[in-house]
Protein backbone atom coordinates (compact mmCIF):
# COMPACT_ATOMS: atom_id res chain seq x y z
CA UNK A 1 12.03 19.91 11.13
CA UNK A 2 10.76 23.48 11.99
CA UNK A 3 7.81 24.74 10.69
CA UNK A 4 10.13 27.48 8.87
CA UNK A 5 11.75 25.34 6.57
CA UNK A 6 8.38 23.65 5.27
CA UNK A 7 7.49 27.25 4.28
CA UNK A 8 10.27 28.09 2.73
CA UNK A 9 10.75 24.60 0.97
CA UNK A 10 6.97 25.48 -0.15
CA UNK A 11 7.14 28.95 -1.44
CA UNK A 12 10.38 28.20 -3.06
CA UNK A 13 8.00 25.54 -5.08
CA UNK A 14 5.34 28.21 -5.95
CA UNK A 15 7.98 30.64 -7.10
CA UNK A 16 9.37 27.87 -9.36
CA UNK A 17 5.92 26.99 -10.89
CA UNK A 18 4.77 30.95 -11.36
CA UNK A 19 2.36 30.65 -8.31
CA UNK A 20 -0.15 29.10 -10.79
CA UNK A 21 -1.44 26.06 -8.73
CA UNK A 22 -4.34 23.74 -9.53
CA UNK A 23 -7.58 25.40 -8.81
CA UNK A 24 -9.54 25.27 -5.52
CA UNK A 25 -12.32 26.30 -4.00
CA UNK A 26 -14.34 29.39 -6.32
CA UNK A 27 -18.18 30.24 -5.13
CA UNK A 28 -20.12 27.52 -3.65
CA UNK A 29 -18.38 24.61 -2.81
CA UNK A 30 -18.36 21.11 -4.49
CA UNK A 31 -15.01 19.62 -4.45
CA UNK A 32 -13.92 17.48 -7.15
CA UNK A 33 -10.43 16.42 -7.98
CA UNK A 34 -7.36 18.44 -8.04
CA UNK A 35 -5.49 18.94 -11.58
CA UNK A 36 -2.40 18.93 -11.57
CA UNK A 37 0.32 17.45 -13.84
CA UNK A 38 1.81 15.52 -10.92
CA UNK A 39 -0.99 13.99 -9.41
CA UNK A 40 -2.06 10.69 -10.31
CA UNK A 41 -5.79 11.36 -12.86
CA UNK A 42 -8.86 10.30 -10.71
CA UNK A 43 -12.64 10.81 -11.78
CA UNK A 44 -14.01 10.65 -7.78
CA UNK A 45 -17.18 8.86 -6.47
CA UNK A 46 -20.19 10.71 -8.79
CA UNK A 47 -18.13 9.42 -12.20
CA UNK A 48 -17.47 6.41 -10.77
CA UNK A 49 -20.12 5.38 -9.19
CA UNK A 50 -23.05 6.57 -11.88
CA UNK A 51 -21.05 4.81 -14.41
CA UNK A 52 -21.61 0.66 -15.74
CA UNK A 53 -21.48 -1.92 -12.54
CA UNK A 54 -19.27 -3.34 -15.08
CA UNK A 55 -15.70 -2.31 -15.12
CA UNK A 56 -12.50 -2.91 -17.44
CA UNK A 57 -9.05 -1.89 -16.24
CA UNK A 58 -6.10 -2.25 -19.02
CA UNK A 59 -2.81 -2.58 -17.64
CA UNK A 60 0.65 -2.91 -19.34
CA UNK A 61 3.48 -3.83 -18.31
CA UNK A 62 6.28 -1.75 -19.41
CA UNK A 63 10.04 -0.60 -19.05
CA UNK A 64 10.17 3.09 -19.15
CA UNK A 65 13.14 5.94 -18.15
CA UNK A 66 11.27 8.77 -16.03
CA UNK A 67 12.04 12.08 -15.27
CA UNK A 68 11.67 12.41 -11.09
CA UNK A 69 12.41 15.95 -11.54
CA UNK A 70 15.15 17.66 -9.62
CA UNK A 71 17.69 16.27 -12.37
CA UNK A 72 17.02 12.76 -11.23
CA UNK A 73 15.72 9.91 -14.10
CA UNK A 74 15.20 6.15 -12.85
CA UNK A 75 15.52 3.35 -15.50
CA UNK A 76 12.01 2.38 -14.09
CA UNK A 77 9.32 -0.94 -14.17
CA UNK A 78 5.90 0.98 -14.70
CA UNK A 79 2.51 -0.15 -15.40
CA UNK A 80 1.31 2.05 -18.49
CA UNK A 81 4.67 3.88 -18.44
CA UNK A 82 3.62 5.75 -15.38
CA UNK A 83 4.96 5.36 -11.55
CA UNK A 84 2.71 5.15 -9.83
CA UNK A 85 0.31 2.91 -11.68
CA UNK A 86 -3.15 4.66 -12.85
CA UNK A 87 -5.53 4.79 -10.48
CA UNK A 88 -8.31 2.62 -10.60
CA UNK A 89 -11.27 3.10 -9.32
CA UNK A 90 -14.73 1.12 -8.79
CA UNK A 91 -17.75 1.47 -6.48
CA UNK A 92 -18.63 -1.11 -4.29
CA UNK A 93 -20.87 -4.27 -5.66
CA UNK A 94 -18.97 -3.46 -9.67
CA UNK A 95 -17.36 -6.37 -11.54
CA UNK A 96 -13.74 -5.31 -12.21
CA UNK A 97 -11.75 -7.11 -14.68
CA UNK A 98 -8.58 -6.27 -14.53
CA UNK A 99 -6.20 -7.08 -17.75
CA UNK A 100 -2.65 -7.22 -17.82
CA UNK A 101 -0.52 -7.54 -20.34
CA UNK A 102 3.05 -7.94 -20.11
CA UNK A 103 5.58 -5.63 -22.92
CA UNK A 104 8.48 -6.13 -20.67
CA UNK A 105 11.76 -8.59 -21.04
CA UNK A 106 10.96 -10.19 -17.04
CA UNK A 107 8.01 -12.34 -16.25
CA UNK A 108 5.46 -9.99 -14.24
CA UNK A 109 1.95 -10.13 -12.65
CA UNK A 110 -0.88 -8.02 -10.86
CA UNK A 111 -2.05 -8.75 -6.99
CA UNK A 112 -4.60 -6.01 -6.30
CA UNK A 113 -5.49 -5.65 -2.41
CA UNK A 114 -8.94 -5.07 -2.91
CA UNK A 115 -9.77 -8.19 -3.90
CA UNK A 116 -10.32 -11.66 -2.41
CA UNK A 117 -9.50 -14.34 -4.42
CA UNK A 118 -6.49 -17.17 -5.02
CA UNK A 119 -3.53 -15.72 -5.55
CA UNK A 120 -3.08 -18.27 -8.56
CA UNK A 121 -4.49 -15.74 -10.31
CA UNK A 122 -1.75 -13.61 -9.99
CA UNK A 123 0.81 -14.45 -12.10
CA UNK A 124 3.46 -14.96 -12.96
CA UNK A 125 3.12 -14.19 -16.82
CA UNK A 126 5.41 -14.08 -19.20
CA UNK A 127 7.12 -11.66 -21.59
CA UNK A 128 4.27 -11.59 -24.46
CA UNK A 129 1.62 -12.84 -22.62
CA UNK A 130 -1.50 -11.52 -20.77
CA UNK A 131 -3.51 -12.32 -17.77
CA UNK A 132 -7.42 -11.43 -16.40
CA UNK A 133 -8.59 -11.14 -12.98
CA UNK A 134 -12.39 -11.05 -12.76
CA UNK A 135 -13.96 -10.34 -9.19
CA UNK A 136 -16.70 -8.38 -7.89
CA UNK A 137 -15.48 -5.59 -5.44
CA UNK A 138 -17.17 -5.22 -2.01
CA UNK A 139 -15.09 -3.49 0.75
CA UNK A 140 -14.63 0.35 0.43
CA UNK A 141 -11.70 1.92 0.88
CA UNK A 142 -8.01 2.53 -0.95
CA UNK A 143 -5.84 -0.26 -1.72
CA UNK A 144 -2.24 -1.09 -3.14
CA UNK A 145 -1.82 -2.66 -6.32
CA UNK A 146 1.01 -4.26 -7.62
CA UNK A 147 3.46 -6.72 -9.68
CA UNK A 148 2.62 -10.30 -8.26
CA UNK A 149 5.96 -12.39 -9.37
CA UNK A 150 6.47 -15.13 -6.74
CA UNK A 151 10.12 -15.09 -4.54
CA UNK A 152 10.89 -11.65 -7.11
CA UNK A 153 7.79 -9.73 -5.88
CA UNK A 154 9.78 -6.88 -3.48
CA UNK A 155 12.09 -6.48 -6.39
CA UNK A 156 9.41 -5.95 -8.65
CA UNK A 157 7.64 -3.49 -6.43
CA UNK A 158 10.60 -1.84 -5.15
CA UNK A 159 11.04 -1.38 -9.43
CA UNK A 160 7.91 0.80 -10.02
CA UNK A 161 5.23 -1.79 -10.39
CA UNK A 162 2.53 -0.63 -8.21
CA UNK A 163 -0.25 1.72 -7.51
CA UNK A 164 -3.60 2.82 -6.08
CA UNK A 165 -6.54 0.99 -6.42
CA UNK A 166 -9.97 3.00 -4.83
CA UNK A 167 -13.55 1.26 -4.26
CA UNK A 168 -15.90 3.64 -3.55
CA UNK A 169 -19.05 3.14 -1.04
CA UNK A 170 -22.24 3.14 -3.01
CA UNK A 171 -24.86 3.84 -0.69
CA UNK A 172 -22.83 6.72 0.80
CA UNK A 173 -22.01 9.62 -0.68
CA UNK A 174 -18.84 11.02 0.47
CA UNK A 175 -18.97 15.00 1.54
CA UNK A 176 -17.62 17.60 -0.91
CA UNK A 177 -13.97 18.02 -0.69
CA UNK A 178 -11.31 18.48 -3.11
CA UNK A 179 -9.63 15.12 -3.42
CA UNK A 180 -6.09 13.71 -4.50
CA UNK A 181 -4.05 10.04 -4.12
CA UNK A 182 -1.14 9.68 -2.43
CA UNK A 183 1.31 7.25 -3.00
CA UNK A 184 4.47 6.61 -1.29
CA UNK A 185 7.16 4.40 -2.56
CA UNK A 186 11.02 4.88 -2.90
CA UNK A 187 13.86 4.22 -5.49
CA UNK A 188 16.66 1.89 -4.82
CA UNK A 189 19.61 2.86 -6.88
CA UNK A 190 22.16 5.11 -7.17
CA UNK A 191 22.11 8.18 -9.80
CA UNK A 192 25.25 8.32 -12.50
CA UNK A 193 26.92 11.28 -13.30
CA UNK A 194 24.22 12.10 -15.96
CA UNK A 195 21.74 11.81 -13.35
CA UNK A 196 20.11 8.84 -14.17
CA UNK A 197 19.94 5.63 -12.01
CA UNK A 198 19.93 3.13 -14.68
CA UNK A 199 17.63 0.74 -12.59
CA UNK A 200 16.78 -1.31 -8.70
CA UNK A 201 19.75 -2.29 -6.84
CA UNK A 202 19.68 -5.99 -5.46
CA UNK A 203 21.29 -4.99 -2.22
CA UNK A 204 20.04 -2.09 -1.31
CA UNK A 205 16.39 -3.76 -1.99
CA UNK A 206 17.06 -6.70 0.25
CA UNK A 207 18.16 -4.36 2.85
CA UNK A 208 15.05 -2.12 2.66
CA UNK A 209 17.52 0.48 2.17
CA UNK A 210 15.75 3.44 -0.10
CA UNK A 211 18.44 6.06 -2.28
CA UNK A 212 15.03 8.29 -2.61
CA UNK A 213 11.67 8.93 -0.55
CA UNK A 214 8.64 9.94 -3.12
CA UNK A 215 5.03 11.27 -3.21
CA UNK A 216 3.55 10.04 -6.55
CA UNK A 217 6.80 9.10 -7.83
CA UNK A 218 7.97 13.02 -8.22
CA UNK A 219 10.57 14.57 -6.37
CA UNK A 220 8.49 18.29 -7.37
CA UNK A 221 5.10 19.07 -6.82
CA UNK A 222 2.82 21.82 -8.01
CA UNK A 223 1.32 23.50 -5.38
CA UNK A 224 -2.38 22.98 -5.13
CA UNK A 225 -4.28 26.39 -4.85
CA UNK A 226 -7.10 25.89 -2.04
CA UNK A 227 -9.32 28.31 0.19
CA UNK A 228 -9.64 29.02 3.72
CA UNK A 229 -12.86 26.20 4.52
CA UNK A 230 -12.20 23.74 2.10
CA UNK A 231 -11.95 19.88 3.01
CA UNK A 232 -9.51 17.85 1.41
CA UNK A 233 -9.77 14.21 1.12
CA UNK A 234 -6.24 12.21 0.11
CA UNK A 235 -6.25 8.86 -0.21
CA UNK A 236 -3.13 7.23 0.81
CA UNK A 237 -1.64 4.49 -0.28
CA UNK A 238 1.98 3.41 1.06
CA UNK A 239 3.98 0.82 -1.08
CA UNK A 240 6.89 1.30 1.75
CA UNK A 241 9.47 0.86 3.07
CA UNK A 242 8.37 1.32 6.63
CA UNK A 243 4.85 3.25 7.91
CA UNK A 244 4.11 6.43 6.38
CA UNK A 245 3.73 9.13 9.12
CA UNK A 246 1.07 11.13 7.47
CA UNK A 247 1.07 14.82 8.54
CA UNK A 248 -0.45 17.57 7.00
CA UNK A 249 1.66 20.62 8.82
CA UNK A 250 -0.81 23.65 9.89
CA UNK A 251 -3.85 21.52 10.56
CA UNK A 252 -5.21 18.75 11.99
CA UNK A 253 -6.85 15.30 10.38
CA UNK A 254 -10.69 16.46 10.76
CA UNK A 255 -10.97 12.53 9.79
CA UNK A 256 -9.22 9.02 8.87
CA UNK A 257 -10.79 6.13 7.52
CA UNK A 258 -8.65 3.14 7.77
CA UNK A 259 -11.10 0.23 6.68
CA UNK A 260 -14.19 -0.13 8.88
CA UNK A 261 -12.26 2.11 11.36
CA UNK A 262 -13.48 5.63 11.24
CA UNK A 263 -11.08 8.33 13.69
CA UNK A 264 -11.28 12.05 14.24
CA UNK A 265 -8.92 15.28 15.36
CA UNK A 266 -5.82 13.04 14.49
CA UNK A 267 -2.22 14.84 14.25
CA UNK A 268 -0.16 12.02 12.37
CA UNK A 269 -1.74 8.47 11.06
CA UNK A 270 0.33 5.94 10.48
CA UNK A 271 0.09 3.51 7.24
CA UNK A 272 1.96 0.55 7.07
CA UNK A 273 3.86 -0.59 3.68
CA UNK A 274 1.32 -2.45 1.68
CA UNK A 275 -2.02 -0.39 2.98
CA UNK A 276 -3.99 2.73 2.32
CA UNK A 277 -6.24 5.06 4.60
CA UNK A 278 -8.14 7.88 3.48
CA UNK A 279 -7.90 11.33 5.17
CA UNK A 280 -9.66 14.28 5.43
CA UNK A 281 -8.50 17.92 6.60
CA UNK A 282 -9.68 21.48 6.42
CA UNK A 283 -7.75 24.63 5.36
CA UNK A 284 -8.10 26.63 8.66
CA UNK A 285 -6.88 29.69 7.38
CA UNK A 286 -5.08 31.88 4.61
CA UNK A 287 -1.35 30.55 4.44
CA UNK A 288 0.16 27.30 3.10
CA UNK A 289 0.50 23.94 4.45
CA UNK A 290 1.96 21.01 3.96
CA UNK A 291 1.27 17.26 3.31
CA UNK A 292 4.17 15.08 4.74
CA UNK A 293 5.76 12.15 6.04
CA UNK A 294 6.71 12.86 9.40
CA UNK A 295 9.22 10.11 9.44
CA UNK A 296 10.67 11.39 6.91
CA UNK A 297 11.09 14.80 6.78
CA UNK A 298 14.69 14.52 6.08
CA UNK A 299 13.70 13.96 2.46
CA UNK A 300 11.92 17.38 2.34
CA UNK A 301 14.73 19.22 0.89
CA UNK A 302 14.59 16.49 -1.74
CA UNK A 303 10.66 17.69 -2.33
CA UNK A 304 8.59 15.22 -0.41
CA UNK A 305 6.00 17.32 0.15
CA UNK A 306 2.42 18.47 -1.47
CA UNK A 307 1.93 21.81 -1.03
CA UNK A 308 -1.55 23.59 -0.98
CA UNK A 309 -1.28 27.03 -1.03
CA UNK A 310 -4.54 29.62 -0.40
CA UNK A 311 -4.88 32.09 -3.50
CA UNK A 312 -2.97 35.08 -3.17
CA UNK A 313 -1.25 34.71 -0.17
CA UNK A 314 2.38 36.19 -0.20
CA UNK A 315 4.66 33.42 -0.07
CA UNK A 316 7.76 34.86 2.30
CA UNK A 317 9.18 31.60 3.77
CA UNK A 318 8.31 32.85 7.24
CA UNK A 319 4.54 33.37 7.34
C-alpha cells in the first residue's frame, strides 16, 4: 500500500469530520488522553493511580445493534453496550473486583488477562445471574479482557465480548504523551441488504475467517489533531484473528513495551491475538500519519486506520 493512498484515505477522513480533530499539543506539554467520540474513554496513570487502592469495575452483559459506521450495523454481544468493552484501568498493588452481570439470553463470563487466578472463577453464568472476581493486580502492562464461556469462548469473543484492561506501574511515572487504546478485533458475518449483519457466523468463526478488520470496533475514525514533538503512547490490545502488524506510517516506534520487554527505533511490532503492548512514537514533523495494521492494509479503504493530523496542515492527499 503506497504511502499516497494512506494520505488520501486520511484527508478524505478530515474533510468528512470538518477538520475538527481531538485536541493536541497547545503550550507546554503534558499529554493526557485524546477525546474523541471513537476512542475507547480512559482517565491515564495520575487519575488512576492517585485514586482508592481499592477498585470496582461493573460489567454487563448485553445484546446490542451498533452502528460501525460506513453504513455497516452488527447485531453485536457487548459488555455495557459498547464494542470494545470499557477500559479498565488499575495501578499496580490495587484490589480490582470485577462484577459481571449477565442481561443477555446465552450463558456468559469474564477472563481478564491481567490476573492470576483459577479460571473457575470465570464463568460460565447464566442469563440473570452475576459473578465477582476479586484479585489484587501486580504486573504492569495492557491486557485483553473477555467473555469466559467454556468450548463457546471464540464464539463469544469473535461476538463483541471483549476489551482492554490497563495496570499501570506505580512507582513509575510514565513520560507525558498524549495517549489512546487500541483494540483490534473483527466481525464475522455477512451484511443484509439494509446493511446490517444480524449477528456471528458459525463457519466463518471456526474458520478464523473475518467479513471486517476494526480499530475500536469503528470502521471511521476522527482524526486526532497533534503537533510536531508530541509523543504518543497507544496501548494495544489485539483480540485477533492473527498478529497485529502495528505501524504507525511517517514515523518510527521511539518505544514498545511488551511485558518486562522494553524495545526501541522499531518499524512494525507484532501482537499476537489475545495480547497487548504499549507503544510510543513522536510526530516528527507537520503532515499526517497514520496508525495501521500492516497486515492488513487491504482493509484501509474500509477505514482501518487512526489518523493524527498536525493543526492546520493542508490536507491534499499527496503531501
Amino acid at each position: 500500500m503506497h504511502i499516497h493512498r494512506l494520505l488520501a484515505v486520511v484527508a478524505a477522513t478530515v474533510i468528512a469530520t470538518g477538520c475538527t480533530g481531538a485536541v493536541g499539543a497547545t503550550g507546554d506539554f503534558a499529554g493526557g488522553p485524546f477525546k474523541a467520540a471513537d476512542l475507547p474513554p480512559m482517565k491515564g496513570q495520575a487519575a488512576t493511580c492517585t485514586g482508592p487502592r481499592e477498585k470496582t469495575f461493573t460489567l454487563e452483559a448485553r445484546e446490542e445493534t451498533l452502528d460501525l459506521g460506513l453504513g455497516i450495523k452488527f447485531a453485536a454481544w457487548t459488555y455495557n453496550g459498547v464494542v470494545p468493552g470499557p477500559v479498565l484501568e488499575a495501578c499496580e498493588g490495587d484490589t480490582v473486583t470485577i462484577v459481571m452481570t449477565n442481561h443477555a439470553e446465552a450463558f456468559h463470563g469474564l477472563d481478564s488477562h491481567a490476573l492470576r487466578t483459577d479460571t473457575m472463577q470465570f464463568g460460565p453464568v447464566e442469563p440473570g445471574k452475576s459473578m465477582q472476581i476479586q484479585k489484587t493486580v501486580d504486573t504492569p502492562g495492557v491486557f485483553m479482557y473477555h467473555c469466559a464461556d467454556g468450548p463457546s469462548t471464540d464464539y463469544h469473543v469473535k461476538s463483541g465480548l471483549a476489551g482492554a484492561m490497563i495496570v499501570y506501574p506505580r512507582n513509575r511515572m510514565l513520560r507525558p504523551a498524549h495517549e489512546l487504546v487500541v483494540v483490534e478485533s473483527a466481525v464475522f458475518g455477512e451484511a443484509d441488504a439494509s446493511g446490517e449483519i444480524p449477528g456471528t457466523d458459525s463457519e466463518l468463526t471456526r474458520k478464523n475467517e473475518p467479513s471486517i478488520m476494526m480499530f475500536n470496533g469503528r470502521l471511521v475514525h476522527e482524526p486526532l489533531t497533534v503537533e510536531p514533538g508530541d509523543l504518543i503512547r497507544a496501548y494495544i490490545v489485539n483480540v485477533g484473528p492473527g498478529t497485529s502488524a502495528i505501524h504507525v506510517m511517517g514515523t518510527i516506534l521511539d518505544t514498545v513495551t511488551d511485558g518486562a520487554s522494553v524495545m526501541r527505533n522499531v518499524q512494525t511490532y507484532g501482537v499476537p491475538a489475545g495480547s497487548g503492548a504499549i507503544v510510543e512514537f513522536r510526530i516528527p514533523e507537520t503532515g499526517m500519519y497514520g496508525l495501521v495494521d500492516h497486515d492488513r492494509l487491504a482493509y484501509l479503504p474500509y477505514g482501518m486506520v487512526i489518523p493524527f493530523v498536525t493543526a492546520g496542515h493542508e490536507q491534499n492527499g499527496t503531501k
